[in-house]
Protein backbone atom coordinates (compact mmCIF):
# COMPACT_ATOMS: atom_id res chain seq x y z
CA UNK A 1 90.14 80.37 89.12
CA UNK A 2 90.36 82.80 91.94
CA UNK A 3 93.71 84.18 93.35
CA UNK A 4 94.07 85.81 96.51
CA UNK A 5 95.29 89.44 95.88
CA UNK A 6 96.35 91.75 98.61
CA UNK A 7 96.42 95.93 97.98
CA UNK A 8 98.09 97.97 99.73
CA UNK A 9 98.07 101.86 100.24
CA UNK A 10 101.33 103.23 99.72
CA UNK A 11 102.40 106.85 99.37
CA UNK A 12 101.93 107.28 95.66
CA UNK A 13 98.92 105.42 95.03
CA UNK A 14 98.32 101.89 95.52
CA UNK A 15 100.38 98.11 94.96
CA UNK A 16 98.84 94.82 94.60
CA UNK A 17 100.26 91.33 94.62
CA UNK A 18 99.56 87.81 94.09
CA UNK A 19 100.94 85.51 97.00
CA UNK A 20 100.22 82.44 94.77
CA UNK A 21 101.95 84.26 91.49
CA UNK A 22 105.66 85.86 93.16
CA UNK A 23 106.29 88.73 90.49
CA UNK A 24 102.74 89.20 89.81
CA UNK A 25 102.44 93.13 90.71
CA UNK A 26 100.47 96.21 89.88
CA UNK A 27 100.63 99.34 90.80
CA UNK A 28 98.68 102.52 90.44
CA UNK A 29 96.91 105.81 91.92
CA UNK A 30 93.35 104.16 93.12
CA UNK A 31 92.54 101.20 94.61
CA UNK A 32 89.94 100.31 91.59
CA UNK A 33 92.77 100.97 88.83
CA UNK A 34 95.24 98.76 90.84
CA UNK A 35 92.27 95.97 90.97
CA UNK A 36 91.93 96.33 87.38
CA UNK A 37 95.07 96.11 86.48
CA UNK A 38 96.17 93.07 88.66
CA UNK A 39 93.13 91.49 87.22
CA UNK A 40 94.74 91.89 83.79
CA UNK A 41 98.56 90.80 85.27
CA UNK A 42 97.06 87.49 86.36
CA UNK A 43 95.74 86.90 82.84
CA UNK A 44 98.89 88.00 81.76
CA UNK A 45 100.69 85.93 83.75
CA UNK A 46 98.86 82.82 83.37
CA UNK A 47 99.18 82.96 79.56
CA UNK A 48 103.03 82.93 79.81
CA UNK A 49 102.95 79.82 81.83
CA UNK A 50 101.06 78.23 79.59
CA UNK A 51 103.60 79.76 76.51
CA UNK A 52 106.40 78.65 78.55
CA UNK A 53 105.22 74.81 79.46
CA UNK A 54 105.22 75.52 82.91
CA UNK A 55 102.02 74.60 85.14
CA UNK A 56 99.75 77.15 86.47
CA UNK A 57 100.07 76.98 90.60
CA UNK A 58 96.95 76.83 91.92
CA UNK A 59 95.39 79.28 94.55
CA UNK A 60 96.07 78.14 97.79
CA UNK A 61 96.30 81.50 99.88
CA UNK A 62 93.82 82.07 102.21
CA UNK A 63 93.12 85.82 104.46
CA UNK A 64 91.09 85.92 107.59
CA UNK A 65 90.90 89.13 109.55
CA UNK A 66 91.40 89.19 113.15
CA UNK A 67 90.42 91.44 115.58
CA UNK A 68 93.22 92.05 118.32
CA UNK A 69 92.81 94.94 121.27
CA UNK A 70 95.71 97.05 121.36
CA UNK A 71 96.84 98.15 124.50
């Protein structure tokens, strides 16, 4: 499967998230660490789903970018 994840630069490092997982989070001081360790959080958080009976959403989130002139 493939998730969507969106980083973000923050003032201490770098966050990721998982629109398709709420509470699946990362966080760390480079952007490779913090793809890493999502990468791991999915896993994670896939296998307690799976513990817990409950079914594994599948991706559905979707990014474009879009170029807009500022003014």
């Amino acid at each position: 499967m493939k998730y969507l994840v969106v980083a973000e630069k923050s003032e201490n490092g770098f966050g990721a998230y998982v629109p398709d997982l709420p509470g699946c989070v990362a966080a760390s001081e480079s952007r490779d660490e913090v793809v890493v360790l999502i990468q791991e959080a999915i896993e994670f958080h896939l296998e307690g789903l799976t513990i817990s009976g409950e079914p594994i959403p599948p991706p559905k989130s979707q990014s474009e970018i879009v170029e807009v002139h500022a003014a």
